[in-house]
N, C-alpha and C. Protein backbone atom coordinates (compact mmCIF):
# COMPACT_ATOMS: atom_id res chain seq x y z
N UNK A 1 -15.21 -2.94 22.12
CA UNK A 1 -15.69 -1.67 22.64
C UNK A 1 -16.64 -1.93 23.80
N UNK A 2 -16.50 -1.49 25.14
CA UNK A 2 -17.04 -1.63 26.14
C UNK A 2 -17.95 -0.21 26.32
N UNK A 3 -19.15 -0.48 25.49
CA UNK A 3 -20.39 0.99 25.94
C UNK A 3 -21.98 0.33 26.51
N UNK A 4 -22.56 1.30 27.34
CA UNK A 4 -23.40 0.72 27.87
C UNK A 4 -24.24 2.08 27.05
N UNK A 5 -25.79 2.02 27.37
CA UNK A 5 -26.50 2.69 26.69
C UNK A 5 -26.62 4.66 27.11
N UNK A 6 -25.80 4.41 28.18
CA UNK A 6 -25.40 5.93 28.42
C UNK A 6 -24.87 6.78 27.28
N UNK A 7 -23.31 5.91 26.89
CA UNK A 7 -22.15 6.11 26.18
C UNK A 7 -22.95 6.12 24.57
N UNK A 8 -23.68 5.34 24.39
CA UNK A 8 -24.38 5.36 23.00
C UNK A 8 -25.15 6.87 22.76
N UNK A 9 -26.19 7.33 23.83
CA UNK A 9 -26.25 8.85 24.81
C UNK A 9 -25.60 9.99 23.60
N UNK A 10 -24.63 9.67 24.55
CA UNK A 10 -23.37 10.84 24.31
C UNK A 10 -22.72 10.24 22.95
N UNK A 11 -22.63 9.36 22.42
CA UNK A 11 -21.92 9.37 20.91
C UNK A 11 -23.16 10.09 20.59
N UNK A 12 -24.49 9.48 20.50
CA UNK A 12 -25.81 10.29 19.64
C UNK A 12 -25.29 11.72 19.47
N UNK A 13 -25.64 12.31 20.50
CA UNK A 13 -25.59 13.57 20.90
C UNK A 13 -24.40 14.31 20.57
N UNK A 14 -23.29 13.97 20.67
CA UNK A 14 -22.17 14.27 19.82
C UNK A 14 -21.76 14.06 18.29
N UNK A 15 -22.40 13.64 17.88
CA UNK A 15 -21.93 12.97 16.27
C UNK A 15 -21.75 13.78 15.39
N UNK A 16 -22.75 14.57 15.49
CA UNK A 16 -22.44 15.57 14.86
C UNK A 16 -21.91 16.57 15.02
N UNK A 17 -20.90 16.98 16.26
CA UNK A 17 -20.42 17.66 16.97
C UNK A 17 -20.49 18.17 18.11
N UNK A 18 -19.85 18.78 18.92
CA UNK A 18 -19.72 19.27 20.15
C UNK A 18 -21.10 20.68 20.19
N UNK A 19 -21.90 21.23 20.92
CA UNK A 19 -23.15 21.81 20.76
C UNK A 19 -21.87 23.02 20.55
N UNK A 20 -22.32 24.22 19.70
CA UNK A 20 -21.54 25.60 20.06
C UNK A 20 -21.73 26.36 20.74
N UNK A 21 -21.41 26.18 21.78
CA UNK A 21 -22.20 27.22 23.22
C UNK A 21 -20.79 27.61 24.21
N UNK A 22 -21.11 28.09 24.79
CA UNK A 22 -19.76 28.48 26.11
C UNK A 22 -19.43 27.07 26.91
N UNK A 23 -20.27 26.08 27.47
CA UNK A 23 -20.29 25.37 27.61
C UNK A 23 -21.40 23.84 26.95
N UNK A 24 -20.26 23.17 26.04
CA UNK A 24 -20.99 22.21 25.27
C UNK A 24 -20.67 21.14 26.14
N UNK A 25 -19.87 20.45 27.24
CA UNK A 25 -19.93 19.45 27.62
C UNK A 25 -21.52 19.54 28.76
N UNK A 26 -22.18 20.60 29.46
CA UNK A 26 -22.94 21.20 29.99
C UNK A 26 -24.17 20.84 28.97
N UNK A 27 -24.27 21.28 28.41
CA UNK A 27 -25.10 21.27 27.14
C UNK A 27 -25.39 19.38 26.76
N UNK A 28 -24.42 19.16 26.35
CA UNK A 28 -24.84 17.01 26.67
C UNK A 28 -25.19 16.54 27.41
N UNK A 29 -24.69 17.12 28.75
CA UNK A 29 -24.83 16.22 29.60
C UNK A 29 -26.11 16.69 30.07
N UNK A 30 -26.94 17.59 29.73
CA UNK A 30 -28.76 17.87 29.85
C UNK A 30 -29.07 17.29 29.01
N UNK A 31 -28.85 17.07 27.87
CA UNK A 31 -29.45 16.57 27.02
C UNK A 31 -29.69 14.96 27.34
N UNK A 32 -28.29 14.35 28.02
CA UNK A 32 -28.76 12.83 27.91
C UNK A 32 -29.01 12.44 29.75
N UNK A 33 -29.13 13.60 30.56
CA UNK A 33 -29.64 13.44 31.65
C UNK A 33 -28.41 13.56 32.97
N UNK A 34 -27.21 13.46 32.64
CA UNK A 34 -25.98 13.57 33.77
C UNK A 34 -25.60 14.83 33.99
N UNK A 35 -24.79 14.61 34.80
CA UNK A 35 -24.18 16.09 35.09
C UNK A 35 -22.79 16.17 34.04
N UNK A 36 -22.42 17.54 34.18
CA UNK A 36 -21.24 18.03 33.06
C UNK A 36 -19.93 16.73 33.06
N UNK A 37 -19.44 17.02 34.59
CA UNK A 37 -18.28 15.78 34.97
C UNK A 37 -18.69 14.44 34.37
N UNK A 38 -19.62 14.16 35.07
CA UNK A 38 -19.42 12.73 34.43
C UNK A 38 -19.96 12.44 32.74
N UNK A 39 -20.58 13.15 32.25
CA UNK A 39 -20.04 13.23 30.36
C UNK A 39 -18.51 13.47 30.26
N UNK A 40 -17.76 14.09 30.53
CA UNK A 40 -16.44 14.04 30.50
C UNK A 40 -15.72 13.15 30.78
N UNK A 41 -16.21 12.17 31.94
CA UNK A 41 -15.45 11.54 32.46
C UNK A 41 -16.00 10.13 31.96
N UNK A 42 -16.84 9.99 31.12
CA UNK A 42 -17.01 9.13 30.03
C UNK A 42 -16.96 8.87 29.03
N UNK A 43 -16.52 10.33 27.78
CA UNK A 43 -16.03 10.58 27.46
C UNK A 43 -14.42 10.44 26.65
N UNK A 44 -13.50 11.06 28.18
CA UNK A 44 -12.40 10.65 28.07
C UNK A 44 -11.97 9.03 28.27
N UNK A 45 -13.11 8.27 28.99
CA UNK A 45 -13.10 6.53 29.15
C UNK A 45 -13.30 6.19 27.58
N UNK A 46 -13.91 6.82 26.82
CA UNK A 46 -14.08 5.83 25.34
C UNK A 46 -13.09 6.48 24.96
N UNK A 47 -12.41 7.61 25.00
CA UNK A 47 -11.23 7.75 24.26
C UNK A 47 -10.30 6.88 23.96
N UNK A 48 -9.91 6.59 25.92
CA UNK A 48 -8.74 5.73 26.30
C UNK A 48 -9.28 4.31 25.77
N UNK A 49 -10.38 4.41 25.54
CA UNK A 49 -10.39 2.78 25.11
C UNK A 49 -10.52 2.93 23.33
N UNK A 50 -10.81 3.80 22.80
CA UNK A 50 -10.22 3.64 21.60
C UNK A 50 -11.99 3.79 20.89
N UNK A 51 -12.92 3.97 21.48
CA UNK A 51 -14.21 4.16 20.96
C UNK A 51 -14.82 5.40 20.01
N UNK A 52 -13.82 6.55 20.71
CA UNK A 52 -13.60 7.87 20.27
C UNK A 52 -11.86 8.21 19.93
N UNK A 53 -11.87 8.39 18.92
CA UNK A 53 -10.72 8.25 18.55
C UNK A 53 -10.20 10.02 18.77
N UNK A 54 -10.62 10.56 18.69
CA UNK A 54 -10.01 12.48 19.17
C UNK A 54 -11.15 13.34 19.54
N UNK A 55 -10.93 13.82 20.24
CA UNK A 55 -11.77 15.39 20.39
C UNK A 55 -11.08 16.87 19.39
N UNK A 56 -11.64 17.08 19.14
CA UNK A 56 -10.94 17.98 17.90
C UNK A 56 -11.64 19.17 17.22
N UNK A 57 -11.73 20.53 17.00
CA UNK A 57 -11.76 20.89 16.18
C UNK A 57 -11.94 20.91 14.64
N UNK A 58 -12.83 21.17 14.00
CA UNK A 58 -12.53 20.81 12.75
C UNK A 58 -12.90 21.95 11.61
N UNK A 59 -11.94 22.99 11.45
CA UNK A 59 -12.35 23.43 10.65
C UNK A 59 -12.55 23.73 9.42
N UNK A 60 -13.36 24.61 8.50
CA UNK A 60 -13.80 24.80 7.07
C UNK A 60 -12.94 25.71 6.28
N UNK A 61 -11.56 25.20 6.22
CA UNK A 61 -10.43 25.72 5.44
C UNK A 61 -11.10 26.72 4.65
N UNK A 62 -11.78 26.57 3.74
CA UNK A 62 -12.26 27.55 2.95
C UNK A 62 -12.59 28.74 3.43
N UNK A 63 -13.91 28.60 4.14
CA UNK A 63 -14.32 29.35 4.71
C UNK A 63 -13.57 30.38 5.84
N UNK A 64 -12.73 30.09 6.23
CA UNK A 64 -11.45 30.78 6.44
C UNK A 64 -10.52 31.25 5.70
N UNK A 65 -10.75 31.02 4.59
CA UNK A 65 -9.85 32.03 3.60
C UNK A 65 -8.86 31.23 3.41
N UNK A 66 -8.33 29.83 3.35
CA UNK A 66 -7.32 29.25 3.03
C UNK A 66 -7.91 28.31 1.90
N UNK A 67 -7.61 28.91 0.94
CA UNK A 67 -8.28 28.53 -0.36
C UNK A 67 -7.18 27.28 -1.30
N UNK A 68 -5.74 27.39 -0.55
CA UNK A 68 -5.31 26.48 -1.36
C UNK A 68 -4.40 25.44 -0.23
N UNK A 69 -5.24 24.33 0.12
CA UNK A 69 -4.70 23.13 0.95
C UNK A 69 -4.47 21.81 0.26
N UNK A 70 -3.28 21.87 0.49
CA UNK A 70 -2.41 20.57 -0.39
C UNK A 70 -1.95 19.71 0.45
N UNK A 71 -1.87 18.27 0.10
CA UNK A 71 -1.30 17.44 1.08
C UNK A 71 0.37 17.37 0.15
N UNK A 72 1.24 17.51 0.52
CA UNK A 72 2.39 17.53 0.40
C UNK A 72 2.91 16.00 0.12
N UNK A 73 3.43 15.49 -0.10
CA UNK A 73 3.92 13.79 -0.34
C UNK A 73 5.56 13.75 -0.76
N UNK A 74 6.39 13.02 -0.24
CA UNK A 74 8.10 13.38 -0.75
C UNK A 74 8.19 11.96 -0.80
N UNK A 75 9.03 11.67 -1.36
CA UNK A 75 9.78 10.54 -1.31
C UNK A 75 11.43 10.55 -1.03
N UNK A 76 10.68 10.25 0.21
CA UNK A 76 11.78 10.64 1.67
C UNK A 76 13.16 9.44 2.13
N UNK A 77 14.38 9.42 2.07
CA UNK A 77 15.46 8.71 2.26
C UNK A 77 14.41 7.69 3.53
N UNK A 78 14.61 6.24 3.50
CA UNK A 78 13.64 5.66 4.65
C UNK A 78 14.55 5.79 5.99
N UNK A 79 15.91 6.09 6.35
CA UNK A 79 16.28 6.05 7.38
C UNK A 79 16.08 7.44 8.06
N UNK A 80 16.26 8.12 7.29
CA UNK A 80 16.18 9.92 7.59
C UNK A 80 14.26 9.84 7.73
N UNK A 81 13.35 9.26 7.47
CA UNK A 81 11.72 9.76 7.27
C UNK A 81 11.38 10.23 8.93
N UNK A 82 11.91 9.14 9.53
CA UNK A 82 11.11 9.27 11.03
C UNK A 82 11.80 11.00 11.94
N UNK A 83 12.90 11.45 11.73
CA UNK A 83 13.33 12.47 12.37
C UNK A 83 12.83 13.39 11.27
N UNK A 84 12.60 13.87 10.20
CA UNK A 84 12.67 14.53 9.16
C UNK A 84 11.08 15.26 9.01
N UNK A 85 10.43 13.97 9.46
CA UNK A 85 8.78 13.90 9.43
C UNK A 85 8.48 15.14 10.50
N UNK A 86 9.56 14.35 11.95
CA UNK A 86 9.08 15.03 13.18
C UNK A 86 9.26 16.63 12.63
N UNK A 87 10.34 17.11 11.78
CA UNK A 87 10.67 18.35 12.16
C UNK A 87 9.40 18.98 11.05
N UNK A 88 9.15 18.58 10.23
CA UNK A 88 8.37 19.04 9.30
C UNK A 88 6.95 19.05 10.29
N UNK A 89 6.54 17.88 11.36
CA UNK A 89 5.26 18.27 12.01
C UNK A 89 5.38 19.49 12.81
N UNK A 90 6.32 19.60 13.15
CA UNK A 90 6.27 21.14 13.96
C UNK A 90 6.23 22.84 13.51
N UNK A 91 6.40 22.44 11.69
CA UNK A 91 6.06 23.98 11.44
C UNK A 91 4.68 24.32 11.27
N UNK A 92 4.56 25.45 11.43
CA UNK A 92 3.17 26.44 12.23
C UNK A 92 1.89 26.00 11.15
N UNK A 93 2.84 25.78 9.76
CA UNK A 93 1.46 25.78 9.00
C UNK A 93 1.19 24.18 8.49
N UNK A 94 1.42 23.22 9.28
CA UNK A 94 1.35 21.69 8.93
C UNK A 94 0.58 21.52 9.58
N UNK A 95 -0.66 20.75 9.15
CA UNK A 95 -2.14 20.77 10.01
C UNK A 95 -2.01 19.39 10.64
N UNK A 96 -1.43 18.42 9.92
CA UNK A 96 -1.12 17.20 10.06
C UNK A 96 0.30 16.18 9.24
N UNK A 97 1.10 15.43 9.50
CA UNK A 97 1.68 14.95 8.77
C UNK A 97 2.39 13.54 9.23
N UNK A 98 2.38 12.82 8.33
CA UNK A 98 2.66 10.70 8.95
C UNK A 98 3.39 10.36 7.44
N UNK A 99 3.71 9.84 7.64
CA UNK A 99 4.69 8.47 7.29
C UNK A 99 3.68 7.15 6.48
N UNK A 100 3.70 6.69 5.79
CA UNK A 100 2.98 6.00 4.79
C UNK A 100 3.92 4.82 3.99
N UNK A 101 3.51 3.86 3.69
CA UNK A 101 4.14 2.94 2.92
C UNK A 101 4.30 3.54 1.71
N UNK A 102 5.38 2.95 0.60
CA UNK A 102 5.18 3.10 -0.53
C UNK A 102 4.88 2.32 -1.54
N UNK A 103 4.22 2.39 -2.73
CA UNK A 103 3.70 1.40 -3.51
C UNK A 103 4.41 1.30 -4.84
N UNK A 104 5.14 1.14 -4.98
CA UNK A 104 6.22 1.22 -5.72
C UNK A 104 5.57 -0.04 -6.93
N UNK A 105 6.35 0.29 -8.45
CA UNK A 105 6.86 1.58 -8.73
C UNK A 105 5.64 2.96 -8.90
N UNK A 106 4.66 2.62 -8.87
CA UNK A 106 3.92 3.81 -9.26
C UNK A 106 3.53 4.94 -8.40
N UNK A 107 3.62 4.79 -6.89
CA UNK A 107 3.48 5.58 -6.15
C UNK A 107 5.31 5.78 -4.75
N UNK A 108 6.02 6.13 -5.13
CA UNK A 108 7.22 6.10 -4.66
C UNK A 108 7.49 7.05 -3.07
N UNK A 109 6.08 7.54 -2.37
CA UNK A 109 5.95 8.83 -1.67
C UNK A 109 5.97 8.10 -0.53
N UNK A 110 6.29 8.50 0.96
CA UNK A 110 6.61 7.86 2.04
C UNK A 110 6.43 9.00 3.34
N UNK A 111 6.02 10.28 3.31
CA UNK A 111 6.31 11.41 4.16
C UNK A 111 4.98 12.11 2.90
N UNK A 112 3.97 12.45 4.16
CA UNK A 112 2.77 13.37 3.61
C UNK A 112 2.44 14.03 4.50
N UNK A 113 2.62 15.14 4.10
CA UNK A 113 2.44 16.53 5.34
C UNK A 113 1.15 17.77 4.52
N UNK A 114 0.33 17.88 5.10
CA UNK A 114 -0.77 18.79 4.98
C UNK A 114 -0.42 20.23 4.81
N UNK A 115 -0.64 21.40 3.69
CA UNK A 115 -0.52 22.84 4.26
C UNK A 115 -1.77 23.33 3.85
N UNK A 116 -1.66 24.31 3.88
CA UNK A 116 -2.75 25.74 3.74
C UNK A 116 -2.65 26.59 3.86
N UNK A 117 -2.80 27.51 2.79
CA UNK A 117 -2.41 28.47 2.40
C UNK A 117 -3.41 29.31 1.99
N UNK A 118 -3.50 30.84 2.37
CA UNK A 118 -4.78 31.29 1.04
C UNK A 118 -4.28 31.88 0.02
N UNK A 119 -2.76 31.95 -0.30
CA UNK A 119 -3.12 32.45 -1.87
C UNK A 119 -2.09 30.90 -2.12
N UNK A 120 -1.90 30.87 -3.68
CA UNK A 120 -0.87 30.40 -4.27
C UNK A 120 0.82 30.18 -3.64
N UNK A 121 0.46 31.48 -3.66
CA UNK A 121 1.96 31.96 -3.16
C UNK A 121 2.87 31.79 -2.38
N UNK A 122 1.65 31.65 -1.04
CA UNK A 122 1.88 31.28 0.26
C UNK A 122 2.16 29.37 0.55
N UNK A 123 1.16 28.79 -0.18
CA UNK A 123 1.29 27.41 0.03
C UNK A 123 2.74 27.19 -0.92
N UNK A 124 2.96 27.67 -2.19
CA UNK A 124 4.45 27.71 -2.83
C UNK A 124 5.50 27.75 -1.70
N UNK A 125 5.50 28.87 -0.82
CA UNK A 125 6.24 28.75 -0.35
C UNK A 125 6.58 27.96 1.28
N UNK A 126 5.66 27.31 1.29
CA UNK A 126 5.03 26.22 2.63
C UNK A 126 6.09 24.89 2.04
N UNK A 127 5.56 24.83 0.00
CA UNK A 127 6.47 23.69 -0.23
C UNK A 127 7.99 24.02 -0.04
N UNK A 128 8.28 25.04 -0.04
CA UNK A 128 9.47 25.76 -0.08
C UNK A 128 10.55 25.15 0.96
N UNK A 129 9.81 25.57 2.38
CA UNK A 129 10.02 25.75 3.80
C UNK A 129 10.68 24.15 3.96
N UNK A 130 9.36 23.11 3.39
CA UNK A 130 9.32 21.71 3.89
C UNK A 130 10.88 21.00 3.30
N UNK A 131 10.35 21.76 1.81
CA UNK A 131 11.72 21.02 0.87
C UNK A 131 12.99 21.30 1.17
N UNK A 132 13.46 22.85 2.04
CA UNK A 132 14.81 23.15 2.92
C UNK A 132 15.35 21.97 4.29
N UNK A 133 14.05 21.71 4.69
CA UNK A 133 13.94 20.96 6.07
C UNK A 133 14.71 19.18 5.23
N UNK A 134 13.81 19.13 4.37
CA UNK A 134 14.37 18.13 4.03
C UNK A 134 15.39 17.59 3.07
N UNK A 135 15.99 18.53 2.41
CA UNK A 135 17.17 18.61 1.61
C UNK A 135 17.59 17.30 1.01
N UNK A 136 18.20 17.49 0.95
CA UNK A 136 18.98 15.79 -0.34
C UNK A 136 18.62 14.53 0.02
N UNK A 137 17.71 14.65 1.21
CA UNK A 137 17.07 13.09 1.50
C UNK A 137 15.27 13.25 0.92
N UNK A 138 15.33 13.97 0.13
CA UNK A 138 13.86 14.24 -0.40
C UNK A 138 14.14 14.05 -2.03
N UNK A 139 14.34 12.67 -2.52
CA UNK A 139 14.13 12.94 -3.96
C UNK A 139 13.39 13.55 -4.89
N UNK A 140 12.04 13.55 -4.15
CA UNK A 140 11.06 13.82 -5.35
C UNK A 140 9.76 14.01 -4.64
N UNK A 141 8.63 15.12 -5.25
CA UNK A 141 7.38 15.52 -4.16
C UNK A 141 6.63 15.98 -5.18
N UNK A 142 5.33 15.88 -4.70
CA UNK A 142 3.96 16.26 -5.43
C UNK A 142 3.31 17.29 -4.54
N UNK A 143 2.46 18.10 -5.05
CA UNK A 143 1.54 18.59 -4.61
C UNK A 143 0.16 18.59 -4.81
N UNK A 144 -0.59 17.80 -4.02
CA UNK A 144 -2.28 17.09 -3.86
C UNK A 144 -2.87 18.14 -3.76
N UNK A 145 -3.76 19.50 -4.36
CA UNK A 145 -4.70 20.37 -4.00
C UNK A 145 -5.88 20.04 -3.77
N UNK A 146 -6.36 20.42 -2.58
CA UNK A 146 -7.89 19.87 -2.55
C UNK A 146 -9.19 20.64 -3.61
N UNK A 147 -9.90 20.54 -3.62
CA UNK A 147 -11.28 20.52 -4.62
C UNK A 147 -12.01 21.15 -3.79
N UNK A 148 -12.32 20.53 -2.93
CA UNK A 148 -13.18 20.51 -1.91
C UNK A 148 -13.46 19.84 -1.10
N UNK A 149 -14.25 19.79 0.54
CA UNK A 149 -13.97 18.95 1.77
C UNK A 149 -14.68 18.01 1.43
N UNK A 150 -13.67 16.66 1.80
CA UNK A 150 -14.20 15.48 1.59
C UNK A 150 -14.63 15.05 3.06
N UNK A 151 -14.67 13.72 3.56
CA UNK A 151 -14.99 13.33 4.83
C UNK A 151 -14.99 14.10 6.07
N UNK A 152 -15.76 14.99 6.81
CA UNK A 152 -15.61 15.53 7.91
C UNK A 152 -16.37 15.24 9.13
N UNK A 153 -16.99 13.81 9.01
CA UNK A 153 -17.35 13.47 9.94
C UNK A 153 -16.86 11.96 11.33
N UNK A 154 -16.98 12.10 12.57
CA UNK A 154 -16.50 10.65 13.05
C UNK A 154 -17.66 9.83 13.23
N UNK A 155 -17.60 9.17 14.08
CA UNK A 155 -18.37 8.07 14.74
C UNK A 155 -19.53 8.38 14.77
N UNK A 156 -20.51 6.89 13.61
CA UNK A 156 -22.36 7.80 13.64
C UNK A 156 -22.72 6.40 13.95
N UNK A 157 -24.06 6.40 14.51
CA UNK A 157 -24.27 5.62 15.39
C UNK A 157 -25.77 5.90 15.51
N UNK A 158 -27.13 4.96 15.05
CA UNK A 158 -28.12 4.93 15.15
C UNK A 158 -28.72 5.05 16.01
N UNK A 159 -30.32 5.57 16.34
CA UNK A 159 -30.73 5.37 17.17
C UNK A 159 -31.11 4.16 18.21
């Protein structure tokens, strides 16, 4: 990782998120003394180098009323996973979804796709949607409900 004590700056100042204002890159870049552009344009340099791994959004499922988010898991034909995956990442309500080893025999799952739903009903039928997409190359699937939010933070970094 190539950071000089600017870039340390702007992780500080970001760690805990982007400020919530109309303009938050504006907002850092007073805080650690630059102008707006070049926080951005340092920024997007630790991205590309892999220091900051996304800029992102992150929101509080709950608190939005999607009370029931499941990570989905199939145990997916391995030649069919990679096209099968793609089509399943593109419906509206898949927040995220990858491809995973399997650990056989006790964990047999290979294709894990995220939904959310706020009632029951709705995520039922999310598994519904996925399990059409993937038809006779989907032996077998679980549904993971969350509890509550686990890890929601990135890169922390001392003073």
């Amino acid at each position: 990782m190539n950071m000089d004590f600017i870039d340390r700056q702007i992780i500080q100042a970001t760690q805990a998120g982007l400020p919530l204002v109309a303009e938050p890159y504006r907002a850092v870049a007073e805080q650690v003394g630059l102008d707006e552009q070049e926080v951005m344009r340092r920024m997007t340099r630790m991205q590309d180098e892999g220091v900051i791994r996304r800029i992102a959004a992150v929101p509080n499922h709950y608190k939005l009323g999607y009370l029931f988010n499941g990570m989905t898991v199939w145990d997916v034909d391995d030649q069919r996973v990679d096209g099968l995956g793609q089509s399943v990442a593109e419906l509206p309500f898949v927040s995220h979804c990858y491809q995973r080893p399997r650990h056989l025999p006790d964990w047999p799952y290979n294709l894990f796709a995220m939904i959310h739903g706020k009632t029951e009903q709705e995520a039922e039928r999310q598994v519904f949607a996925i399990a059409e997409i993937l038809g006779d190359s989907a032996r077998s699937h679980e549904v993971l409900y969350s509890t509550k939010i686990l890890k929601k933070t990135g890169l922390r970094i001392g003073a």
